[in-house]
C-alpha atoms as a PDB file:
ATOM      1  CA  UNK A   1      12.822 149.253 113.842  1.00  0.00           C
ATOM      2  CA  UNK A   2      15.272 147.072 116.029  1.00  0.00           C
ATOM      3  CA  UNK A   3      17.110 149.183 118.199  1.00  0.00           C
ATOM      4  CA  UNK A   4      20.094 149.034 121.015  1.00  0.00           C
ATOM      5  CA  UNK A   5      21.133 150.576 123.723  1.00  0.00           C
ATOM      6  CA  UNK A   6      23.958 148.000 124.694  1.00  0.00           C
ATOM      7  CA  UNK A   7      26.438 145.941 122.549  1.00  0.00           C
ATOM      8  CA  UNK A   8      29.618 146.467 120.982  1.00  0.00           C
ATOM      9  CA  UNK A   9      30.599 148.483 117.723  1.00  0.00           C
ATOM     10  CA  UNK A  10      31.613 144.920 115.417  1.00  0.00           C
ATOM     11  CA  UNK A  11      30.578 146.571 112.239  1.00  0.00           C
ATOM     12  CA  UNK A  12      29.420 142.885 110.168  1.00  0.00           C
ATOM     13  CA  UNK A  13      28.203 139.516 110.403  1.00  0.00           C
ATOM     14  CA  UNK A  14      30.406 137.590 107.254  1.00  0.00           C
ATOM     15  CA  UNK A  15      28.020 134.808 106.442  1.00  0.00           C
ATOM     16  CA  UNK A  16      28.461 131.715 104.092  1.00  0.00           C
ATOM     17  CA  UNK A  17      26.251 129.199 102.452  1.00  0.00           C
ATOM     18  CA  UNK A  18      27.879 126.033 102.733  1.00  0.00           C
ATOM     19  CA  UNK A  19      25.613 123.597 101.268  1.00  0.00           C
ATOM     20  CA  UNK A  20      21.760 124.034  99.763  1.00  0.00           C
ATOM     21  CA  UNK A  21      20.365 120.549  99.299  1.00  0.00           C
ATOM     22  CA  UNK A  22      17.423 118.771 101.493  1.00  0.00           C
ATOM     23  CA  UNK A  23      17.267 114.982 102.061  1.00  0.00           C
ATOM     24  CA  UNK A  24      20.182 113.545  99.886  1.00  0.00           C
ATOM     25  CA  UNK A  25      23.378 114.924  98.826  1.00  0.00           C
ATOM     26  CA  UNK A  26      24.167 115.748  95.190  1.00  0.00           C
ATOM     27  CA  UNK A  27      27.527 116.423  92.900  1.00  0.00           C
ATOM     28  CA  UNK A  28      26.704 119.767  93.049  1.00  0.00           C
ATOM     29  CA  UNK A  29      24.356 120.319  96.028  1.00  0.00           C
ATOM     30  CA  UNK A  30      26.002 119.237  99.778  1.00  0.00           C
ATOM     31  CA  UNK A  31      23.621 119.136 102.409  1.00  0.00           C
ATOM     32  CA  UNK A  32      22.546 122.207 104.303  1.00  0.00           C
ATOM     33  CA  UNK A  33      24.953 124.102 106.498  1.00  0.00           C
ATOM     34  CA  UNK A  34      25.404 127.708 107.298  1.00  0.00           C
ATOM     35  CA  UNK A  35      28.789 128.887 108.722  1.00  0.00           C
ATOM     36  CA  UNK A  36      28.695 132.859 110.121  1.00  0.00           C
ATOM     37  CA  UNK A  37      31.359 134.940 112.036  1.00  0.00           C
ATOM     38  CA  UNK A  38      31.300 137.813 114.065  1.00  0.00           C
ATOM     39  CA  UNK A  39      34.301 139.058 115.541  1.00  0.00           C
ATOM     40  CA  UNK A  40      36.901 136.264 115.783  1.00  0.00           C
ATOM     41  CA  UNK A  41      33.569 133.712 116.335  1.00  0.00           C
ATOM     42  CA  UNK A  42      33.030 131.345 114.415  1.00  0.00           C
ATOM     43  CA  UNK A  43      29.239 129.411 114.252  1.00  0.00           C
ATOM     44  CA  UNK A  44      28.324 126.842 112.526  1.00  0.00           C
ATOM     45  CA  UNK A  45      23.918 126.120 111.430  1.00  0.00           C
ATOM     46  CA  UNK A  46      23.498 122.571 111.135  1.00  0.00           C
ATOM     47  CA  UNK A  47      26.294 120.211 109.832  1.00  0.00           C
ATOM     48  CA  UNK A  48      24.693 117.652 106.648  1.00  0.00           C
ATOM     49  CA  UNK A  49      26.997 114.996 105.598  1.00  0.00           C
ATOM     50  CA  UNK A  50      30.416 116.396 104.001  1.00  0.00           C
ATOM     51  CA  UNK A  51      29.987 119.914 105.644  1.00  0.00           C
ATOM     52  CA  UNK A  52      33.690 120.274 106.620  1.00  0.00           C
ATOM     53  CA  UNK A  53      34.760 120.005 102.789  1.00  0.00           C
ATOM     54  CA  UNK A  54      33.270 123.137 102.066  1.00  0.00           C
ATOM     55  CA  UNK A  55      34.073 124.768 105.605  1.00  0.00           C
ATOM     56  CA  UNK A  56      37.767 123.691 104.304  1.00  0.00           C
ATOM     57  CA  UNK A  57      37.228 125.223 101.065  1.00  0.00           C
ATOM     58  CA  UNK A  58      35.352 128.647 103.146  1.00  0.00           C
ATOM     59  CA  UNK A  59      37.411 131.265 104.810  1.00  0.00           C
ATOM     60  CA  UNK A  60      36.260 130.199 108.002  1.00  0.00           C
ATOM     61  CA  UNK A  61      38.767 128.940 110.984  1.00  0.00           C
ATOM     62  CA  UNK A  62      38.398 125.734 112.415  1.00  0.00           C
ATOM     63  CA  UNK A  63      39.880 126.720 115.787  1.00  0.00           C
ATOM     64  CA  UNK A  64      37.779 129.155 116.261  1.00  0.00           C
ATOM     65  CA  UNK A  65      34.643 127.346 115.672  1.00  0.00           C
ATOM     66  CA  UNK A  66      33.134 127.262 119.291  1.00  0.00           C
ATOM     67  CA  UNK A  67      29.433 126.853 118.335  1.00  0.00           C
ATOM     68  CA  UNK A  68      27.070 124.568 116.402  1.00  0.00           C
ATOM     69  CA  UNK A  69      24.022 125.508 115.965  1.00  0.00           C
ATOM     70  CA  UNK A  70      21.654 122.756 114.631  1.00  0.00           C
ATOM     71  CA  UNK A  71      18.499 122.969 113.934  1.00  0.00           C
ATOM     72  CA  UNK A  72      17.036 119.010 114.204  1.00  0.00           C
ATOM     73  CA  UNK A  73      18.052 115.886 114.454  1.00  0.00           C
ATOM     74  CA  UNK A  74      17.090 114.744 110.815  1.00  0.00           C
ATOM     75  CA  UNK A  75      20.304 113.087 109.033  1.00  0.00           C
ATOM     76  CA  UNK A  76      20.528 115.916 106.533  1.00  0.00           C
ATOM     77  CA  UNK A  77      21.472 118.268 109.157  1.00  0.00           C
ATOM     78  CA  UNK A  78      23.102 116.458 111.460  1.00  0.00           C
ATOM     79  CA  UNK A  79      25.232 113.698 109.899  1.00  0.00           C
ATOM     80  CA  UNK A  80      28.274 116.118 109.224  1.00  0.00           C
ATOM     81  CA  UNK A  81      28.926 116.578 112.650  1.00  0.00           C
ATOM     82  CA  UNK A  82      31.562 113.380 112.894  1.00  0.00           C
ATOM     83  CA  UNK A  83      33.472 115.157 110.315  1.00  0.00           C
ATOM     84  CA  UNK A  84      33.509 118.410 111.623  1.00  0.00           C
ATOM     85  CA  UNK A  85      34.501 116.879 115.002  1.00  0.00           C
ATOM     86  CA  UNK A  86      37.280 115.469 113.736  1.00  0.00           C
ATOM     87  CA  UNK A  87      38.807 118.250 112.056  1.00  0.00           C
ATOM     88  CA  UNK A  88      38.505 120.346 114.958  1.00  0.00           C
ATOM     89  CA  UNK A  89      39.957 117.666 116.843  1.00  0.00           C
ATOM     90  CA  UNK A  90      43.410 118.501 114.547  1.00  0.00           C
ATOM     91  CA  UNK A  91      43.172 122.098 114.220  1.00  0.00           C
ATOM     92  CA  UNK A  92      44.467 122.656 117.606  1.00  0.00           C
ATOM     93  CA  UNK A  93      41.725 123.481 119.630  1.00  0.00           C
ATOM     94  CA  UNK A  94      41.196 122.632 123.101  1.00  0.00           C
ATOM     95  CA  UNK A  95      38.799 125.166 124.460  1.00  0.00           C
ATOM     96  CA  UNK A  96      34.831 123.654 124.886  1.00  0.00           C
ATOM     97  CA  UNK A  97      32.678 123.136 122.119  1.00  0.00           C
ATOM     98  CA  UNK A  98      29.312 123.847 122.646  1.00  0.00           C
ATOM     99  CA  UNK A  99      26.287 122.315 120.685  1.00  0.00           C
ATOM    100  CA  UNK A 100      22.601 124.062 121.159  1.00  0.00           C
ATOM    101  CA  UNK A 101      19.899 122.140 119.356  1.00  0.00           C
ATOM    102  CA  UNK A 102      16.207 120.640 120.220  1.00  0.00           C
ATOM    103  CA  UNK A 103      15.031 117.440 121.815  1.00  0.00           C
ATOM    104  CA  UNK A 104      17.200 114.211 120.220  1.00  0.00           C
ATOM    105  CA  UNK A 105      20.107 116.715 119.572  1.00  0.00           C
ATOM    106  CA  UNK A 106      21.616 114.799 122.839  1.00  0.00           C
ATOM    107  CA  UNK A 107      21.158 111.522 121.650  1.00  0.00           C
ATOM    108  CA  UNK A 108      22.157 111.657 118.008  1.00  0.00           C
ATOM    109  CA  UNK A 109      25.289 113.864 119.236  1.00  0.00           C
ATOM    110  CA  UNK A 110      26.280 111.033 121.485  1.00  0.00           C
ATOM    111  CA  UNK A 111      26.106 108.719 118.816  1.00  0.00           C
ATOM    112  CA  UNK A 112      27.541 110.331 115.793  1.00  0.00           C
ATOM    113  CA  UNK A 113      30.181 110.890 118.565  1.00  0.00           C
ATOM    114  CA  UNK A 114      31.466 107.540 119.116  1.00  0.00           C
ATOM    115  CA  UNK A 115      32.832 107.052 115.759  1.00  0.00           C
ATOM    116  CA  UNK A 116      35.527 110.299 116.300  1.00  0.00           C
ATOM    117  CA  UNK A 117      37.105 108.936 119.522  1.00  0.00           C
ATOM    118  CA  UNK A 118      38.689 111.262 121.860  1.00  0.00           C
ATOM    119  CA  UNK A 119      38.342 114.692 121.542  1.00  0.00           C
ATOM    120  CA  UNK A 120      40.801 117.186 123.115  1.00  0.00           C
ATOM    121  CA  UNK A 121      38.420 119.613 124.279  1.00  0.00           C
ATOM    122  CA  UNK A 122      35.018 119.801 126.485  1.00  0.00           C
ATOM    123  CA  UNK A 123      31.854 119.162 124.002  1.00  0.00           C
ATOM    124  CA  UNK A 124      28.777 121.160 125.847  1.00  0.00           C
ATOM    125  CA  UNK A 125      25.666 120.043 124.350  1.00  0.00           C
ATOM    126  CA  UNK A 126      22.805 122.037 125.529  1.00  0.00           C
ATOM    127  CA  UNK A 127      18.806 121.299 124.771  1.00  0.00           C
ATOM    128  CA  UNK A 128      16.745 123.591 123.962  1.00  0.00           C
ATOM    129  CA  UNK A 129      13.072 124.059 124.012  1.00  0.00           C
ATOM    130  CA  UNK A 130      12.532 127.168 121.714  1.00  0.00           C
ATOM    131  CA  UNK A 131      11.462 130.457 123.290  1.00  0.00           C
ATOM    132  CA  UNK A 132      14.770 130.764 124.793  1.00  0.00           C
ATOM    133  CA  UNK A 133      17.187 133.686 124.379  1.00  0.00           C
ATOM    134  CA  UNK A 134      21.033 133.202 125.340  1.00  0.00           C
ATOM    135  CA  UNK A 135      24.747 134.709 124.278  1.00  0.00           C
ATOM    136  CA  UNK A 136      27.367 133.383 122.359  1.00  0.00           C
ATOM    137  CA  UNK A 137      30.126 135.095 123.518  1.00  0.00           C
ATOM    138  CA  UNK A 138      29.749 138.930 124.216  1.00  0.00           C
ATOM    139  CA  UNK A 139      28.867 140.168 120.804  1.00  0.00           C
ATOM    140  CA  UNK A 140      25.218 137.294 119.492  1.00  0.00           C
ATOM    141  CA  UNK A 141      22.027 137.497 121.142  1.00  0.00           C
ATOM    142  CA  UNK A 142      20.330 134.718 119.692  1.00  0.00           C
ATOM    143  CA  UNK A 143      16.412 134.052 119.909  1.00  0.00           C
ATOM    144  CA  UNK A 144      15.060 130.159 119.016  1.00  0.00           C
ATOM    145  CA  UNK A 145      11.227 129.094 117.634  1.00  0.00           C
ATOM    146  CA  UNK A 146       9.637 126.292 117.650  1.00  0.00           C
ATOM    147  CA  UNK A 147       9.013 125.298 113.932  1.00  0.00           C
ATOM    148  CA  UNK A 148       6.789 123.031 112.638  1.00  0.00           C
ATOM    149  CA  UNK A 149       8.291 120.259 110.921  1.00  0.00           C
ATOM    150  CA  UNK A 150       7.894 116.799 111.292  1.00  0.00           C
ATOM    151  CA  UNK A 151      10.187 116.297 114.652  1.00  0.00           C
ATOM    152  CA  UNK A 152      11.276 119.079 117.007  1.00  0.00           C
ATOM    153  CA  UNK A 153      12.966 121.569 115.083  1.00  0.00           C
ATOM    154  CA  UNK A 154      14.176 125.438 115.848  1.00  0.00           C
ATOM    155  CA  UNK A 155      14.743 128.045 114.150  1.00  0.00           C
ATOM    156  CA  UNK A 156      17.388 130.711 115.122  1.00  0.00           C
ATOM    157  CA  UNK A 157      17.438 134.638 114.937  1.00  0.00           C
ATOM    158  CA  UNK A 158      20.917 135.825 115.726  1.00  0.00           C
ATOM    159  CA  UNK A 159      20.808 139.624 116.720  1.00  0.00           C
ATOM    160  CA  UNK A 160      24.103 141.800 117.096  1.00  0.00           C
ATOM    161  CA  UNK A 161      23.220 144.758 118.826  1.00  0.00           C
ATOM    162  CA  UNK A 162      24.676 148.125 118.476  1.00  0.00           C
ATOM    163  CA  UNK A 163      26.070 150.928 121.249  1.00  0.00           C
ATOM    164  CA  UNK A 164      24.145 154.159 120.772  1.00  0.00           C
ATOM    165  CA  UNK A 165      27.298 156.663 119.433  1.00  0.00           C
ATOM    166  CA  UNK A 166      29.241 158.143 122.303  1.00  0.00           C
ATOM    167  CA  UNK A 167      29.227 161.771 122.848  1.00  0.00           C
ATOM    168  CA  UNK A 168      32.769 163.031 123.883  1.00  0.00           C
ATOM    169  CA  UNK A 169      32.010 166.543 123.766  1.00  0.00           C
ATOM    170  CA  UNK A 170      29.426 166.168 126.413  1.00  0.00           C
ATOM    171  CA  UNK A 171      31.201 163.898 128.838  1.00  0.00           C
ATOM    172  CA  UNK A 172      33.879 166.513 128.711  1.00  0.00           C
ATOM    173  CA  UNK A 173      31.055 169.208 129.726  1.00  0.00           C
ATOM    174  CA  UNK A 174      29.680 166.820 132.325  1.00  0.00           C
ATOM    175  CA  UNK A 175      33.321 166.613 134.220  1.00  0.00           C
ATOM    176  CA  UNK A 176      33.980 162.967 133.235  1.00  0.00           C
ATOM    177  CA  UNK A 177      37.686 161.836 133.085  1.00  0.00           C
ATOM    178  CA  UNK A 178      38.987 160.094 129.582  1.00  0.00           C
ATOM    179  CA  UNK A 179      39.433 156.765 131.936  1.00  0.00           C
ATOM    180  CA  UNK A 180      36.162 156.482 132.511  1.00  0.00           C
ATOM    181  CA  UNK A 181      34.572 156.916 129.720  1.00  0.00           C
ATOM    182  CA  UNK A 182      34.758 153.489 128.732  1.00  0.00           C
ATOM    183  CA  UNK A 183      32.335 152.406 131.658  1.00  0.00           C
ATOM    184  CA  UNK A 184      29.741 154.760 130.066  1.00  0.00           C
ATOM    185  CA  UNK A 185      30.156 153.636 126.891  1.00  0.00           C
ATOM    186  CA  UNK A 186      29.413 149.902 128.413  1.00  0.00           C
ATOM    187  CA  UNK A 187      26.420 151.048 129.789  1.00  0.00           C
ATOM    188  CA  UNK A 188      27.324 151.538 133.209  1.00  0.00           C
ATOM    189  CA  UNK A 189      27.305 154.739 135.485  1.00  0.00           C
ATOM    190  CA  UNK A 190      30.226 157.235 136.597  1.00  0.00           C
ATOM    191  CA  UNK A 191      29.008 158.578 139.775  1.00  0.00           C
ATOM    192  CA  UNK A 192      26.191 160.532 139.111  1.00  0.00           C
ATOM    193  CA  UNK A 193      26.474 160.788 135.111  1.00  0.00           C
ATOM    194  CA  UNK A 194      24.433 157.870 133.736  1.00  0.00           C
ATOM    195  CA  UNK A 195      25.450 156.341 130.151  1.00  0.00           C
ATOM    196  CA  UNK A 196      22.184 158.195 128.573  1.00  0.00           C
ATOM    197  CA  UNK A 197      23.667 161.405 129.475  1.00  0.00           C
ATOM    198  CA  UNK A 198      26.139 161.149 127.064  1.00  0.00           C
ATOM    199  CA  UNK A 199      25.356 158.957 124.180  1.00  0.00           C
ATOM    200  CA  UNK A 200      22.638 159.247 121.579  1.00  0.00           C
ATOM    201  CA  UNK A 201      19.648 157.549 120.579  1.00  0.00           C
ATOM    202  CA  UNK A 202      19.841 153.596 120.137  1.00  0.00           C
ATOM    203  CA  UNK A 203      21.046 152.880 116.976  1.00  0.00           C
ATOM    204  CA  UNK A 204      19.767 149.643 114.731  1.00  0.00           C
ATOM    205  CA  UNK A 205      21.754 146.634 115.249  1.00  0.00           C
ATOM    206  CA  UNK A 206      22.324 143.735 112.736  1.00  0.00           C
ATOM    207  CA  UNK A 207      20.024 140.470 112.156  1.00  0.00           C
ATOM    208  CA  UNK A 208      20.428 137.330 110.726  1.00  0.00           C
ATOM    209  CA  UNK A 209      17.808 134.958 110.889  1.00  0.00           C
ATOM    210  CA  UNK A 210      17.885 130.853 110.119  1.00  0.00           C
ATOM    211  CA  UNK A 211      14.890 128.749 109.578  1.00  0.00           C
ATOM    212  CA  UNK A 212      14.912 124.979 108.226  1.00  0.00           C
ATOM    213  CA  UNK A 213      13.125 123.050 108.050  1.00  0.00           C
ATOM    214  CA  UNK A 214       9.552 123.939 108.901  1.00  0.00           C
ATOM    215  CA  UNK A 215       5.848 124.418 107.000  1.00  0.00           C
ATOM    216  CA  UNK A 216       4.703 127.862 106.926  1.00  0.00           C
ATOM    217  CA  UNK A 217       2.698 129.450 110.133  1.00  0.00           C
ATOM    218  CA  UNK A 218       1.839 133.018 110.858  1.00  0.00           C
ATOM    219  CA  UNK A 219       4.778 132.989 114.131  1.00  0.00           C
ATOM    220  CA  UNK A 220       7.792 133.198 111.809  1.00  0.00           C
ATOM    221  CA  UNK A 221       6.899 136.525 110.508  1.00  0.00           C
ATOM    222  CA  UNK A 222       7.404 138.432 113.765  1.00  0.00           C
ATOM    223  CA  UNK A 223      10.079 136.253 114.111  1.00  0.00           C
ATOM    224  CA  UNK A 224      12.236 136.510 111.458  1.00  0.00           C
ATOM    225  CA  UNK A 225      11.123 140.659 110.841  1.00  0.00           C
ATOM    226  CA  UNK A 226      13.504 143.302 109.824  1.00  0.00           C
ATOM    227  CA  UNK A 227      16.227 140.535 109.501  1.00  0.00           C
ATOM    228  CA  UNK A 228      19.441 141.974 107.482  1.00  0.00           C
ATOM    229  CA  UNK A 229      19.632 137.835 105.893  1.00  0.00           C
ATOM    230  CA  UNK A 230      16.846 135.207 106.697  1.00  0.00           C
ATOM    231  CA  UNK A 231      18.522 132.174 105.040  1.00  0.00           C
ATOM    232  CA  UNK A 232      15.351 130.157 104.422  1.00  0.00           C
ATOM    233  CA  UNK A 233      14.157 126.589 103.265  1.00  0.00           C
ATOM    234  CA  UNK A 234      12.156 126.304 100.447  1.00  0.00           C
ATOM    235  CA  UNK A 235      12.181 122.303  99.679  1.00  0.00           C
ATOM    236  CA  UNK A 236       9.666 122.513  97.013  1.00  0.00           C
ATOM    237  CA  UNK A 237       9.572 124.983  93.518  1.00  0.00           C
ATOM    238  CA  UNK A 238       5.871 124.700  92.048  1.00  0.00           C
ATOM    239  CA  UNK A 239       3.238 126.166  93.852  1.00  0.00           C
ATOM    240  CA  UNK A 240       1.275 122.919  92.975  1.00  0.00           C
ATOM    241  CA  UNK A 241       3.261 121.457  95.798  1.00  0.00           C
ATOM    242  CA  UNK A 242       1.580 123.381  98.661  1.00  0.00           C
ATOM    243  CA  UNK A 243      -0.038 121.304 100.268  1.00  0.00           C
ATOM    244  CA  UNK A 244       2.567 118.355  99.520  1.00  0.00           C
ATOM    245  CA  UNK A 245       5.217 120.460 101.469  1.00  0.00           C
ATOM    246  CA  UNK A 246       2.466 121.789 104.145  1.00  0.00           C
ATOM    247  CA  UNK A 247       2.068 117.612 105.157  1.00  0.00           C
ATOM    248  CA  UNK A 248       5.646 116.782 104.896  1.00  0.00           C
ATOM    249  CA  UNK A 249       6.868 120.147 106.831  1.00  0.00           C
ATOM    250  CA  UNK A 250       8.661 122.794 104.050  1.00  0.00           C
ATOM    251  CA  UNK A 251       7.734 125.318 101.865  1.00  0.00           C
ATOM    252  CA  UNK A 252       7.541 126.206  98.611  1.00  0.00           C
ATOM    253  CA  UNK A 253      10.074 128.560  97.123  1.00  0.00           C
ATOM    254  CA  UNK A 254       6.778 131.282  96.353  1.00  0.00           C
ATOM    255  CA  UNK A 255       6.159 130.754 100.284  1.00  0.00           C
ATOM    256  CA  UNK A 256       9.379 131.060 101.646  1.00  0.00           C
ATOM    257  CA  UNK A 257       9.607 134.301  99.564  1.00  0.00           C
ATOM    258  CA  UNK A 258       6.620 135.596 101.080  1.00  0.00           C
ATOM    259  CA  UNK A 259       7.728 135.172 103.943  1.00  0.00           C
ATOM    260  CA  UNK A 260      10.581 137.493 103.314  1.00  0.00           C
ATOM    261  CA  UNK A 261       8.437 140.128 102.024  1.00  0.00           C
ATOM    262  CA  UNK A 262       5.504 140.563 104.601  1.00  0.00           C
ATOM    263  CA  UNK A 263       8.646 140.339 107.208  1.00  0.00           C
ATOM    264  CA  UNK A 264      10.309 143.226 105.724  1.00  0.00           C
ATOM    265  CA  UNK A 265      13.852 141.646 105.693  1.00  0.00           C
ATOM    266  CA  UNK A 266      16.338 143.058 103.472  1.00  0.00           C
ATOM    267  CA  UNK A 267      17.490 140.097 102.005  1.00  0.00           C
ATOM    268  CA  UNK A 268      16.809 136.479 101.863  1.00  0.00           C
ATOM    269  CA  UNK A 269      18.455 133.091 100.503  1.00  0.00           C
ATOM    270  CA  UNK A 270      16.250 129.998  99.592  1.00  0.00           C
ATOM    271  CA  UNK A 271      17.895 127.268  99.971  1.00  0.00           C
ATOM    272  CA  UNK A 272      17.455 123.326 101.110  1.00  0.00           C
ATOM    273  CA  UNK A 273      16.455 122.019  97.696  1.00  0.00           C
ATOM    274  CA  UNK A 274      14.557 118.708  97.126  1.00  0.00           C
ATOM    275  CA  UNK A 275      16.450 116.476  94.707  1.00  0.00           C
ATOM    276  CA  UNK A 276      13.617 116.556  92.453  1.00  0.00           C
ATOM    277  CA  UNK A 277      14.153 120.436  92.060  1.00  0.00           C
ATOM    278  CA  UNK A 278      17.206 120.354  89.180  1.00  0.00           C
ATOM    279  CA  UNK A 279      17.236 123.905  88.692  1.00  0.00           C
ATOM    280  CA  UNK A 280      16.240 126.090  91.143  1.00  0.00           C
ATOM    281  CA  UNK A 281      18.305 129.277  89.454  1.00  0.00           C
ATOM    282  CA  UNK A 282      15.117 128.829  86.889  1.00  0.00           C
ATOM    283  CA  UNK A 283      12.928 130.193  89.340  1.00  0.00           C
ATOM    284  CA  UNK A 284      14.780 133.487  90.387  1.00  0.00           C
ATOM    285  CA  UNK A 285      12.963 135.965  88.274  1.00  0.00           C
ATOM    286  CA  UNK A 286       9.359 134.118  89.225  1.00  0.00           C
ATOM    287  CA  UNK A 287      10.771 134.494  92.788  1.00  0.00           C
ATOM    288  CA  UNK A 288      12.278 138.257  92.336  1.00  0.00           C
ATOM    289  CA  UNK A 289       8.114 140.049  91.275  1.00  0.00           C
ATOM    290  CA  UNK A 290       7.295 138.521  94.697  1.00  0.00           C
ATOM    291  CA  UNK A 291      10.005 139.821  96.276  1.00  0.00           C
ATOM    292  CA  UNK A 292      13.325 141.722  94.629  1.00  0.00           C
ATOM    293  CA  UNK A 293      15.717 140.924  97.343  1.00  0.00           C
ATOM    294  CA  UNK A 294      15.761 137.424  96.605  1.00  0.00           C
ATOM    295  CA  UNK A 295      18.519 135.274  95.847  1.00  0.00           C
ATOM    296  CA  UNK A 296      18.637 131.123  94.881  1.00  0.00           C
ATOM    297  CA  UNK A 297      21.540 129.608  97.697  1.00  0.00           C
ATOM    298  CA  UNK A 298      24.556 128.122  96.156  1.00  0.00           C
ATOM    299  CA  UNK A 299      27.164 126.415  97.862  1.00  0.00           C
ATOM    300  CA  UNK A 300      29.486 128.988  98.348  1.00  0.00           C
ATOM    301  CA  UNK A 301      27.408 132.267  98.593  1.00  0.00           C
ATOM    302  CA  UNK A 302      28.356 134.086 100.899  1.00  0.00           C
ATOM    303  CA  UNK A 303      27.794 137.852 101.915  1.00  0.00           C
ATOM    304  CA  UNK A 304      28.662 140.670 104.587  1.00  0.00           C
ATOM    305  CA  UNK A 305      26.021 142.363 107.203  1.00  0.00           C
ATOM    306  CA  UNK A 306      27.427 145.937 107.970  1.00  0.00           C
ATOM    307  CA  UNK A 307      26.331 148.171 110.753  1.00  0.00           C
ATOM    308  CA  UNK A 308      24.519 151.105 108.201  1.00  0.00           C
ATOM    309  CA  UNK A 309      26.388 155.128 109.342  1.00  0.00           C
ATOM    310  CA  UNK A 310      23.300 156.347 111.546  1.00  0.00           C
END
């Protein structure tokens, strides 16, 4: 079980499914796009074409969107990003912008970028490899894979840990003044009383995980495991299309569910329809005797991950 012996006490990840749909847009299926929030940060998972009319019709904040998060540089996750330049361009906010994604994120940035014009704050684009671990602000630890898709591609596990409960009674016994007991509950000594002296054991923190687009391989079990949400492709419906999505880099909605249940996660969202699928909510019962805890992505869906009482 994922444990922590650092972090802060935020009690939930609020997360939102803004769009569902792979390769083209449709009336009722925008292209795929995540938005989560933890604290008073807002993140944004890839940006298809028209994301910021549902982030306008989501509860999320524009000015407090400081981080994109995208997963390749394939149109259908990536053209939205003019758009949602350009309305944070008028929401007021002037504090950097930073952009993580794999190798072309750079380039195709740069160019979607040309056709906002000045922006009034500091856009940080930042390449990544996969393997790497990093903070968004104090509160995300976020872990990135390598997935195996047809161009570089990453998927994302964002982890909020949790501080083991604070024992007052016993930093009263140990001779620790009230003002200090702050430090120990941030993990950091008071003369000779260390933070393990007086807190309990470390407590189970919250996961999210994020994986388009990518074939099936045995590394995104361990990767995604024990994962509160894994919001998951699953491009094609009929497991007659294995191999089909296998040699064009997806999954099938019976795989992606799989994956879901040998990682033990507690809940998971397909989502990143072909256009060819017309009704994925036909599948859901199929989908629910692999695995019960899963749920067909609509534009819209959203849920919130809360620290459980320990």
């Amino acid at each position: 079980m994922r444990t922590s012996r650092g972090g802060n006490d935020f009690s939930m990840i609020d997360v939102c499914l803004l769009g569902n749909g792979g390769m083209m847009p449709l009336p009722d299926r925008p292209l795929s796009a995540v938005a989560f929030r933890v604290g008073s940060e807002n993140v944004l998972f890839d940006c298809g074409e028209g994301t910021q009319v549902n982030w306008r019709a989501s509860e999320f904040s524009y000015p407090s969107l400081g981080t994109i998060l995208i997963s390749h540089a394939h149109a259908d996750h990536i053209a939205g990003l003019p758009g949602i330049l350009f309305q944070l361009s008028f929401s007021g906010r002037t504090e950097p912008v930073t952009i993580y994604g794999p190798q072309w994120t750079l380039e195709a940035v740069h160019s979607l970028a040309t056709i906002v014009g000045q922006l009034p704050f500091e856009l940080q684009i930042v390449k990544l490899e996969g393997g790497e671990t990093f903070n968004i602000g104090p509160d995300m630890q976020v872990s990135t894979l390598i997935l195996e898709h047809r161009m570089p591609c990453l998927g994302y596990v964002i982890d909020v840990p949790r501080a083991p409960r604070f024992n007052p009674d016993r930093a009263r016994e140990l001779g620790v003044p009230m003002e200090h007991w702050k430090q120990l509950q941030d993990g950091y000594p008071v003369g000779e009383v260390s933070p393990e002296d007086v807190t309990g054991p470390p407590r189970r923190g919250l996961r999210l995980s994020l994986i388009t687009d990518t074939r099936y391989f045995d590394g995104l079990v361990p990767f995604v495991e024990e994962s509160d949400l894994l919001v998951c492709e699953a491009m094609f419906a009929e497991d007659e299309d294995t191999e089909r999505a296998c040699q064009r880099g997806h999954m099938t909605f019976a795989q992606a569910t799989r994956l879901a249940r040998d990682a033990r996660v507690s809940k998971v969202w397909l989502t990143h329809f072909s256009p060819k699928v017309e009704y994925p909510e036909q599948y859901l019962e199929r989908m629910r005797r692999i695995f019960p805890g899963v749920e067909i992505g609509t534009p819209g869906l959203k849920t919130t991950l809360a620290f459980v009482d320990e």
